[in-house]
N, C-alpha and C. Protein backbone atom coordinates (compact mmCIF):
# COMPACT_ATOMS: atom_id res chain seq x y z
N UNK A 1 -10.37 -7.76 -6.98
CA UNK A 1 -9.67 -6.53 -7.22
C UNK A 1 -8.76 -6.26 -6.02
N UNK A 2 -7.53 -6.06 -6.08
CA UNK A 2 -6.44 -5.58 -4.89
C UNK A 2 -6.46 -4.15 -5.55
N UNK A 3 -6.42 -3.70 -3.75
CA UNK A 3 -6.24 -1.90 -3.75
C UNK A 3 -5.05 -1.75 -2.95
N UNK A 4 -4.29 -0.69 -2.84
CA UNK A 4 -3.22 -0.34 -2.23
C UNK A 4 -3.72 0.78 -1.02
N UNK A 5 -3.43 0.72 0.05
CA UNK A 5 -3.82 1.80 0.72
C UNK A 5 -2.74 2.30 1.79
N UNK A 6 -2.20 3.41 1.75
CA UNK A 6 -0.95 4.23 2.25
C UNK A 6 -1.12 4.19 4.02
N UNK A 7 -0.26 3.56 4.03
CA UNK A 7 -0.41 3.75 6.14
C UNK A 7 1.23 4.14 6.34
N UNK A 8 0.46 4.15 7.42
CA UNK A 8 1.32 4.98 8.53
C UNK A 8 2.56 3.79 9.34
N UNK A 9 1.27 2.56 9.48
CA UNK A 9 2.29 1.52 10.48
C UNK A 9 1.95 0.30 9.67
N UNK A 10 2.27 -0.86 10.35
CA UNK A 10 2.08 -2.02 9.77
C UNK A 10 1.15 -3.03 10.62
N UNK A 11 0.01 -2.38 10.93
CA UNK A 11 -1.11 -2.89 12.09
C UNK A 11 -2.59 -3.44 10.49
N UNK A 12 -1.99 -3.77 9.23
CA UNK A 12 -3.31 -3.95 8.53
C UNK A 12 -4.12 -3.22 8.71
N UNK A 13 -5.28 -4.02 8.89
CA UNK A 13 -6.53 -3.06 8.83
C UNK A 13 -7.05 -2.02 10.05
N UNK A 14 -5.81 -2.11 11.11
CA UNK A 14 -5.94 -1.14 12.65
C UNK A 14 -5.15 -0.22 12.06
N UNK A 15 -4.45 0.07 10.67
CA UNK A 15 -3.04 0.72 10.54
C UNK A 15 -3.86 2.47 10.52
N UNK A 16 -3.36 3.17 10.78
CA UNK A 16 -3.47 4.71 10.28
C UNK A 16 -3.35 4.96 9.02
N UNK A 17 -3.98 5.83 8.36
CA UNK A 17 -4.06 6.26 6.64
C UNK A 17 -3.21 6.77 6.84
N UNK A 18 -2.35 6.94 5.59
CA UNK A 18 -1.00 7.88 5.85
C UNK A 18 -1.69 8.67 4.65
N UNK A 19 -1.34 10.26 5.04
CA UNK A 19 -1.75 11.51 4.30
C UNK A 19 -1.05 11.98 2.57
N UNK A 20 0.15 10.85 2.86
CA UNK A 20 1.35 11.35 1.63
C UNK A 20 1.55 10.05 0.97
N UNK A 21 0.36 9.40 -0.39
CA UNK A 21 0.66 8.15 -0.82
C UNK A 21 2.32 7.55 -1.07
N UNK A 22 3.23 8.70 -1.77
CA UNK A 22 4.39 8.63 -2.09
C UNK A 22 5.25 7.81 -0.94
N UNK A 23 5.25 8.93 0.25
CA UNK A 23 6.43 8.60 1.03
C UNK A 23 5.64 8.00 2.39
N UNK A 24 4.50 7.45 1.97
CA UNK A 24 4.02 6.60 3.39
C UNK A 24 4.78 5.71 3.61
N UNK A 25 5.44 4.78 5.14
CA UNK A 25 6.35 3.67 5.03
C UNK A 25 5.68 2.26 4.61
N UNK A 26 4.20 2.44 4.62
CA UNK A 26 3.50 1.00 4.47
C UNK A 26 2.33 1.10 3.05
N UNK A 27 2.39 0.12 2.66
CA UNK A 27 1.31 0.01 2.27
C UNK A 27 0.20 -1.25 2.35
N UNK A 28 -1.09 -1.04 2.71
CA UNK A 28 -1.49 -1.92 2.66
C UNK A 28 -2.18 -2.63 1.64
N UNK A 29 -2.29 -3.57 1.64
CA UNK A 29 -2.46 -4.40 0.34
C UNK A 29 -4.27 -5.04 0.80
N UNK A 30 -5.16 -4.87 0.09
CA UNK A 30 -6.90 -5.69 0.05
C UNK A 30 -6.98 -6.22 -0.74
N UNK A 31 -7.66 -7.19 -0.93
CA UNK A 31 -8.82 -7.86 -2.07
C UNK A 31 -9.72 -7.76 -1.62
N UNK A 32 -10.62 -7.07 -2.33
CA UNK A 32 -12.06 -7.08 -2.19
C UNK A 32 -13.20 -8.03 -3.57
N UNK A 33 -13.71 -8.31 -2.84
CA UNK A 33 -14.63 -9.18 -3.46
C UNK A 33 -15.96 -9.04 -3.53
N UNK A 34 -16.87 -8.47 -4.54
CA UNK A 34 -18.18 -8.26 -3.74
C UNK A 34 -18.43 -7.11 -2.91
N UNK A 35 -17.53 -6.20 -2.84
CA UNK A 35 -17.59 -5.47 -1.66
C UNK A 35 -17.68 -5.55 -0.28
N UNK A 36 -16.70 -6.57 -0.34
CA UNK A 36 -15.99 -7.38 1.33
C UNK A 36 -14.79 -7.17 0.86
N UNK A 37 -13.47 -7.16 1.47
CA UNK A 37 -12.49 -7.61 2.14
C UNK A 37 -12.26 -8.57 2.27
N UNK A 38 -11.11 -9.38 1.34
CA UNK A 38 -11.42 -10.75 1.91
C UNK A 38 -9.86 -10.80 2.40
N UNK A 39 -9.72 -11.97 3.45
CA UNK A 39 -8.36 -12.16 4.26
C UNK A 39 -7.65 -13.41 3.20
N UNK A 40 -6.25 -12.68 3.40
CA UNK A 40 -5.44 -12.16 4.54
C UNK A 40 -5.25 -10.75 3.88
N UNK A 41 -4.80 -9.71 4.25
CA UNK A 41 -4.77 -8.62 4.55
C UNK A 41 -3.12 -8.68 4.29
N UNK A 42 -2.46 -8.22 2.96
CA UNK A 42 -0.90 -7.75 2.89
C UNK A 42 -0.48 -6.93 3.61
N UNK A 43 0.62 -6.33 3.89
CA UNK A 43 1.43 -5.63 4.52
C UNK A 43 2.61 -5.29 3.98
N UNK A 44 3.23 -3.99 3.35
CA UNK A 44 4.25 -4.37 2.34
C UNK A 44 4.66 -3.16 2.72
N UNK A 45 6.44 -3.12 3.08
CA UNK A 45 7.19 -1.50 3.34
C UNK A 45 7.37 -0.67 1.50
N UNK A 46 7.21 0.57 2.22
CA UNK A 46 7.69 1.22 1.05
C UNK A 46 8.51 1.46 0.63
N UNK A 47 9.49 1.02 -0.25
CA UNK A 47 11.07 1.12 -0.28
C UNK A 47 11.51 2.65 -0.65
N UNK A 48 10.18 3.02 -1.31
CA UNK A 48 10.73 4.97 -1.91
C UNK A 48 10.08 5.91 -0.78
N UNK A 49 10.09 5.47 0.79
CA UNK A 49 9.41 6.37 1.24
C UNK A 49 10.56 7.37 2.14
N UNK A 50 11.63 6.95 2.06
CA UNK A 50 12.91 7.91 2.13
C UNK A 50 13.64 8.32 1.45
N UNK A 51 13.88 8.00 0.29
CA UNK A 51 15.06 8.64 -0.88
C UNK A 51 13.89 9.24 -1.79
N UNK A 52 14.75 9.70 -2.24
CA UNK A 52 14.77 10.75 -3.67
C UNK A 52 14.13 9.37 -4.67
N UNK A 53 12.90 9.57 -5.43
CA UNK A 53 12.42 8.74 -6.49
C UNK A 53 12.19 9.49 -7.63
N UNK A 54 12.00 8.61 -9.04
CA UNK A 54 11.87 9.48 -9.93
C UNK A 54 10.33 8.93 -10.39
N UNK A 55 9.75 9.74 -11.19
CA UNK A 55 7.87 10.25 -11.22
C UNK A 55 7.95 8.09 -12.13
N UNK A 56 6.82 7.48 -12.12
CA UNK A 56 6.23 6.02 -11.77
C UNK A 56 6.77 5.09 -10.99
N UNK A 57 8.18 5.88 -9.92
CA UNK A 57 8.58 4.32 -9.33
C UNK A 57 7.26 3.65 -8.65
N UNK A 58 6.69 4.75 -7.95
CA UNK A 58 5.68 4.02 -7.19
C UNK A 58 4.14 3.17 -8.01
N UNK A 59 3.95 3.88 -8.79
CA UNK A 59 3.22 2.86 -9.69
C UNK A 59 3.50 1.70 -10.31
N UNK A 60 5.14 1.50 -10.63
CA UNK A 60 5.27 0.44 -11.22
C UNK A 60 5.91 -0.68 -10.23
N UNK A 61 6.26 -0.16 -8.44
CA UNK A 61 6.57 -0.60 -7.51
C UNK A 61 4.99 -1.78 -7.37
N UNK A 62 4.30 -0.94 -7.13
CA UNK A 62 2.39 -1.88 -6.92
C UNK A 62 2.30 -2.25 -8.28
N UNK A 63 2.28 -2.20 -9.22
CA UNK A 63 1.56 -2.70 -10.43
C UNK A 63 2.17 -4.33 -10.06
N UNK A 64 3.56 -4.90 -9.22
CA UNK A 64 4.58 -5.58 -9.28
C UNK A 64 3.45 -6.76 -8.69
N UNK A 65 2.44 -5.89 -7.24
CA UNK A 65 1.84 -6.42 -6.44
C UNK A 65 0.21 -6.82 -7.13
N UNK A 66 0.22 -6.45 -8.39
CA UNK A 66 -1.46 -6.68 -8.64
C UNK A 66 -2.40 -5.69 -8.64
N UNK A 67 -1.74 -4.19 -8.38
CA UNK A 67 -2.36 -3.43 -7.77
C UNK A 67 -2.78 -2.59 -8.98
């Protein structure tokens, strides 16, 4: 299963949670397996985290990723 998780920077799994899923600049990308983490660890910018978006870009932005 890949999860998406909103950061702040692009440090992976050292990164900061970012508070605003929408307009966080990163997202990070997991597979978990079993309930591990398994590597490598994605890293992916947010392209809608400065302009004006309209309501599923961002869902159908990750759905792109597996997510």
């Amino acid at each position: 299963m890949k999860i998406g998780v909103a950061a702040e920077d692009e440090s992976g799994l050292e990164a900061e949670i970012s508070m605003h899923f929408g307009r966080c600049p990163y997202y990070i990308i997991l597979e978990a397996d079993d309930r591990k983490i398994r590597e490598p660890v994605a890293v992916i910018r947010n392209p809608y985290a400065r302009v004006r978006r309209q309501p599923g870009q961002i869902p159908s932005f990750l759905t792109d990723y597996g997510i």
